[in-house]
C-alpha atoms as a PDB file:
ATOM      1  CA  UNK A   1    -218.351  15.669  78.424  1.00  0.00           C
ATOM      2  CA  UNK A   2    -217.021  17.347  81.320  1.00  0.00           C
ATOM      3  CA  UNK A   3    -214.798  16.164  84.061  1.00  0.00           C
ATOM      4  CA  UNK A   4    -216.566  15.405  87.675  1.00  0.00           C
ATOM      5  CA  UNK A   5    -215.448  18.378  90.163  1.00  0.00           C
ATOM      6  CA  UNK A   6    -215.522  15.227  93.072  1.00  0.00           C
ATOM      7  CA  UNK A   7    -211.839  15.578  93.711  1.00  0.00           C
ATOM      8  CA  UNK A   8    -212.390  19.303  94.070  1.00  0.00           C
ATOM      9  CA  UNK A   9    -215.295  18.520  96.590  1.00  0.00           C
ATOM     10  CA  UNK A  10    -213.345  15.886  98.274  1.00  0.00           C
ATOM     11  CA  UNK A  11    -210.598  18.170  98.669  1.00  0.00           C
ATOM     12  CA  UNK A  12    -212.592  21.500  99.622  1.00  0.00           C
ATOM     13  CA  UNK A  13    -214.739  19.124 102.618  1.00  0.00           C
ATOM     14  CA  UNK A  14    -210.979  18.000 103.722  1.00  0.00           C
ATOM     15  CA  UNK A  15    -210.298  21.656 104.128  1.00  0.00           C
ATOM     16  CA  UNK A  16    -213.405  22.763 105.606  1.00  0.00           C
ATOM     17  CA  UNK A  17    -213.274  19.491 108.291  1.00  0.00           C
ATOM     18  CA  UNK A  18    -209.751  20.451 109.408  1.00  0.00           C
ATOM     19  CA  UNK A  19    -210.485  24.100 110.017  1.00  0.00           C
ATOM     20  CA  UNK A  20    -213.620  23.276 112.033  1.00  0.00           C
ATOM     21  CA  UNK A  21    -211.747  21.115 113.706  1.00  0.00           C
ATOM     22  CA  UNK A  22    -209.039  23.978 114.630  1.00  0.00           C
ATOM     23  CA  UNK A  23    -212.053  25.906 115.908  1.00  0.00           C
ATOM     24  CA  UNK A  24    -212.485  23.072 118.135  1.00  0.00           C
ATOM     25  CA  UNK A  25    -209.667  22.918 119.900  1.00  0.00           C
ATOM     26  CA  UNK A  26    -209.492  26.846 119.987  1.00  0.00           C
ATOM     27  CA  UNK A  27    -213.047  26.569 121.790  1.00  0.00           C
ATOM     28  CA  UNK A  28    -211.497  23.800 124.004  1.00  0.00           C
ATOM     29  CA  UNK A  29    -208.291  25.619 124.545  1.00  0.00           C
ATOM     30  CA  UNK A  30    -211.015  29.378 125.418  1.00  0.00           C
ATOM     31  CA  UNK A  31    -212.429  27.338 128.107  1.00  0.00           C
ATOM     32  CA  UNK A  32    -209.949  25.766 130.033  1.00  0.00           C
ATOM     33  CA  UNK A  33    -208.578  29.097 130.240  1.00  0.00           C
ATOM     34  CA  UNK A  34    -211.769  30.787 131.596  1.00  0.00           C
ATOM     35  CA  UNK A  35    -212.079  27.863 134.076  1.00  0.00           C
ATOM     36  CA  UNK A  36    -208.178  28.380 134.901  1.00  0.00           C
ATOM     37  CA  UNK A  37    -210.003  32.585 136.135  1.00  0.00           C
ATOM     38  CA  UNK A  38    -212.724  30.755 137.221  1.00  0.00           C
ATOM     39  CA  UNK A  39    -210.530  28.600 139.800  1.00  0.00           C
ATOM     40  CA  UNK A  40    -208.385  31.757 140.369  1.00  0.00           C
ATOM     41  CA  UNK A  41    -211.431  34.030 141.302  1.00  0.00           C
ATOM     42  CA  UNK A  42    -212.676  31.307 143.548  1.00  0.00           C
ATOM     43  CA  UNK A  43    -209.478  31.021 145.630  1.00  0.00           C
ATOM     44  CA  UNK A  44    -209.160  33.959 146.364  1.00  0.00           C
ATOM     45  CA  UNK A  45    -212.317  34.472 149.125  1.00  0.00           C
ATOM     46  CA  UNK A  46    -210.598  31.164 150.939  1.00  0.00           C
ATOM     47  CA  UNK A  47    -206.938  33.252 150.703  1.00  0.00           C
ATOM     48  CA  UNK A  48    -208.666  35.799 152.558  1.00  0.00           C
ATOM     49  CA  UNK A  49    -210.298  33.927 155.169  1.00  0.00           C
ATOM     50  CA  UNK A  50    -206.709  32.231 155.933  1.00  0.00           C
ATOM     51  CA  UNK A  51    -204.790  35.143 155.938  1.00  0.00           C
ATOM     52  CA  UNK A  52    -207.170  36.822 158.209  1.00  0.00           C
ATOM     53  CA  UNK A  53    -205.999  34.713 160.583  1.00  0.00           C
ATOM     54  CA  UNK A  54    -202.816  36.090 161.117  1.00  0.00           C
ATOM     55  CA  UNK A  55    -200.629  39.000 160.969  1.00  0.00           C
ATOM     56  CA  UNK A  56    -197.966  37.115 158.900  1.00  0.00           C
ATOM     57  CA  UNK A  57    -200.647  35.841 156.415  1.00  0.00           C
ATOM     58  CA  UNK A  58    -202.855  39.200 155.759  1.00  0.00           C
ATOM     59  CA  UNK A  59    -198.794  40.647 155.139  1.00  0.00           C
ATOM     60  CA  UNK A  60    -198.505  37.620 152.395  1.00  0.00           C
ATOM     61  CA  UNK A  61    -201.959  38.138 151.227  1.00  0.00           C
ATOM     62  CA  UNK A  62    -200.728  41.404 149.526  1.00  0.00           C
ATOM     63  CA  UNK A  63    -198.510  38.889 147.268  1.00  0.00           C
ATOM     64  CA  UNK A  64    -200.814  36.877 146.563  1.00  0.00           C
ATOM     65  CA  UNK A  65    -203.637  39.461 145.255  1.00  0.00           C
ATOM     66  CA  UNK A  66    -200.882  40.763 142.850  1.00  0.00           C
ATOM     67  CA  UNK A  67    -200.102  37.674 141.383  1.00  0.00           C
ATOM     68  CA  UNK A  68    -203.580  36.640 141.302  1.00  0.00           C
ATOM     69  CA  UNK A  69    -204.226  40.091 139.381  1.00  0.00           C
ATOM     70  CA  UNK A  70    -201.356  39.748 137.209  1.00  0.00           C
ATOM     71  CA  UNK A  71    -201.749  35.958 136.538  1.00  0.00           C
ATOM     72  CA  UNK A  72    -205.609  36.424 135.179  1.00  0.00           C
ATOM     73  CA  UNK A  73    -204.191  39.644 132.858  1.00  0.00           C
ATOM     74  CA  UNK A  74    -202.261  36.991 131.567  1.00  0.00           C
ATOM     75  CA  UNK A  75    -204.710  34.481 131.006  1.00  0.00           C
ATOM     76  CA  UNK A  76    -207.246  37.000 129.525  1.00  0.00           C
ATOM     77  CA  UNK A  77    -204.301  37.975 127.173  1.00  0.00           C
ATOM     78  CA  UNK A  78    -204.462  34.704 126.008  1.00  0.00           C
ATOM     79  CA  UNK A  79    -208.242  34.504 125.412  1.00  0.00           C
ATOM     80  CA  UNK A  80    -207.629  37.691 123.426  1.00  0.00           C
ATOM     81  CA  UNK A  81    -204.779  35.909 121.379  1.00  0.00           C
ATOM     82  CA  UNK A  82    -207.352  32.623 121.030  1.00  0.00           C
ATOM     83  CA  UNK A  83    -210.225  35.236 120.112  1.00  0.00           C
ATOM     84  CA  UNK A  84    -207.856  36.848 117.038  1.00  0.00           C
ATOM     85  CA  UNK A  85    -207.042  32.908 116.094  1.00  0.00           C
ATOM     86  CA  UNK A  86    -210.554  32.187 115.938  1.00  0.00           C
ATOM     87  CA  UNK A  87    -211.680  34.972 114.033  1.00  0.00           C
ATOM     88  CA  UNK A  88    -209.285  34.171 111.476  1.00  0.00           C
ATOM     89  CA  UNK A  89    -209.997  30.765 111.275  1.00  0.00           C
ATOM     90  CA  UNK A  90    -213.278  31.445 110.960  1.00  0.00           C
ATOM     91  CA  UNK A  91    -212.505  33.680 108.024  1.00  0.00           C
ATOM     92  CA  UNK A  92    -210.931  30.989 106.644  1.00  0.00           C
ATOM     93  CA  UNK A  93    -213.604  28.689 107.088  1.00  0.00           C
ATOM     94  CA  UNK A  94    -216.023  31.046 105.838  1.00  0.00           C
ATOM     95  CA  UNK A  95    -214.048  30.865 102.395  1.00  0.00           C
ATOM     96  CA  UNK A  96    -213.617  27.346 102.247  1.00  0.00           C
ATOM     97  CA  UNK A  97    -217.325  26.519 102.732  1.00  0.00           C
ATOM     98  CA  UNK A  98    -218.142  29.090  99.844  1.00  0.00           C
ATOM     99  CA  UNK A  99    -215.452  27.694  97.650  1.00  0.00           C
ATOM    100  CA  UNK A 100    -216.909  23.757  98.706  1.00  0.00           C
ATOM    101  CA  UNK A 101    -220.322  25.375  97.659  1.00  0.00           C
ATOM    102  CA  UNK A 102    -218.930  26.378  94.477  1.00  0.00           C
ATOM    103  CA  UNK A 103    -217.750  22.820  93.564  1.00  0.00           C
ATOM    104  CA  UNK A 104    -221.056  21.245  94.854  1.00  0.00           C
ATOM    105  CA  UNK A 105    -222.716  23.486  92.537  1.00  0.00           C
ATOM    106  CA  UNK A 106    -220.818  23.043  89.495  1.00  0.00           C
ATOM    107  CA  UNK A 107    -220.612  19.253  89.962  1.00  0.00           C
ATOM    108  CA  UNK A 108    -224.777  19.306  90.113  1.00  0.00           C
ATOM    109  CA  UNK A 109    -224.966  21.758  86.890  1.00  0.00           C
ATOM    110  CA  UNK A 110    -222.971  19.087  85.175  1.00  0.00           C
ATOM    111  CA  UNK A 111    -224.760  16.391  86.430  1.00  0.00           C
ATOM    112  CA  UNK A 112    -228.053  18.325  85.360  1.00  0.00           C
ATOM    113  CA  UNK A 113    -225.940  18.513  81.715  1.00  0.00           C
ATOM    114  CA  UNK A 114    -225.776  15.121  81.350  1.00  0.00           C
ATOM    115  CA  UNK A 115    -228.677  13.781  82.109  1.00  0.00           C
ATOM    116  CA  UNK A 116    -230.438  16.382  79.839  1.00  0.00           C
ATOM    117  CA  UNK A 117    -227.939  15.727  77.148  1.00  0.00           C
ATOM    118  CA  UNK A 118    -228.814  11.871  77.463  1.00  0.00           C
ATOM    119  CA  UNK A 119    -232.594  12.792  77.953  1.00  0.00           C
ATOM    120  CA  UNK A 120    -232.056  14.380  74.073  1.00  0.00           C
ATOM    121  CA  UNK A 121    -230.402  11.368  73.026  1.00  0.00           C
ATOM    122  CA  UNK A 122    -232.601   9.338  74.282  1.00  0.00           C
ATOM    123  CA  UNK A 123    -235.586  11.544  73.058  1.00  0.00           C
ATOM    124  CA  UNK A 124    -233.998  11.673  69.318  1.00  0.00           C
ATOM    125  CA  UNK A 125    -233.785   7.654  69.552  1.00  0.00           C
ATOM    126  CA  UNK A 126    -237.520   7.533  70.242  1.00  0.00           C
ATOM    127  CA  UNK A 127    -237.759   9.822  67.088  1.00  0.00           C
ATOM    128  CA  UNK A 128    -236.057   7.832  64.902  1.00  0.00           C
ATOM    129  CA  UNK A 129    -237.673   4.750  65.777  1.00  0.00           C
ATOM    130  CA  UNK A 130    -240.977   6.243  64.860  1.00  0.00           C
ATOM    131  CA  UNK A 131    -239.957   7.753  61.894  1.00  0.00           C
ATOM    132  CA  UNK A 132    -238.968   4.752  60.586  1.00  0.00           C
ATOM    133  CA  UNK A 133    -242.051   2.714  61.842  1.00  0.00           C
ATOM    134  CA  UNK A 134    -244.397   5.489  59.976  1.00  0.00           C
ATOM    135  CA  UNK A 135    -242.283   5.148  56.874  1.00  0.00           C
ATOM    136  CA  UNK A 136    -242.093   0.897  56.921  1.00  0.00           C
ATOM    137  CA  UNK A 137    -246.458   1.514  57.427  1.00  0.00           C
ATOM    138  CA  UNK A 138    -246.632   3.900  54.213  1.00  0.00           C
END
């Protein structure tokens, strides 16, 4: 008889759990950085409205439109880098699943084995039995 493929399993669902779990915190780690544009994109309509109010501040508000500008490239260079991660991962994953699919189905094939191969046995019992109840009537 063949060997059960549940170690296999156990250790392909392992696999699969932790990269789904890496796509997790990738998802967690996309949005916090869109809400990190969202806050930036918000602040800047008060920014205006304050340096509006002065000569000094519509000067600094220059400043502080470049660094808004430059800090969202940088945060949408990091949803870029999260989006390449992800895609990976989700290569990966892809892989994994198919491979714990594989073991899933081997392990049932077997199963289906054995019970047919004890179905036989128990089939060829049955035989037997009669057989030898049609020879003790003769």
């Amino acid at each position: 008889m063949t060997r059960s493929h549940a170690p296999l399993i156990r250790l392909a669902r392992f696999k699969v759990e932790e990269l789904q779990k890496q796509i997790a915190e990738l998802d967690r780690a996309r949005g916090a950085l869109e809400n990190q544009i969202g806050r930036l994109e918000a602040s800047v309509p008060e920014e205006q409205a304050e340096a509006a109010k002065s000569k000094d501040g519509y000067l600094a508000y220059g400043s502080y439109a470049q660094a808004v500008i430059r800090r969202k490239q940088n945060i949408r260079a990091s949803l870029d880098e999260v989006e390449v991660q992800a895609g990976a991962i989700r290569e990966r994953l892809t892989a994994a699943f198919q491979e714990l699919k594989k073991y899933e189905l081997l392990e049932e094939r077997r199963l289906a084995r054995a019970e047919a191969a004890l179905r036989a046995a128990e089939q060829a019992e049955l035989d037997d039995i009669a057989q030898t109840r049609r020879r003790v009537a003769n």
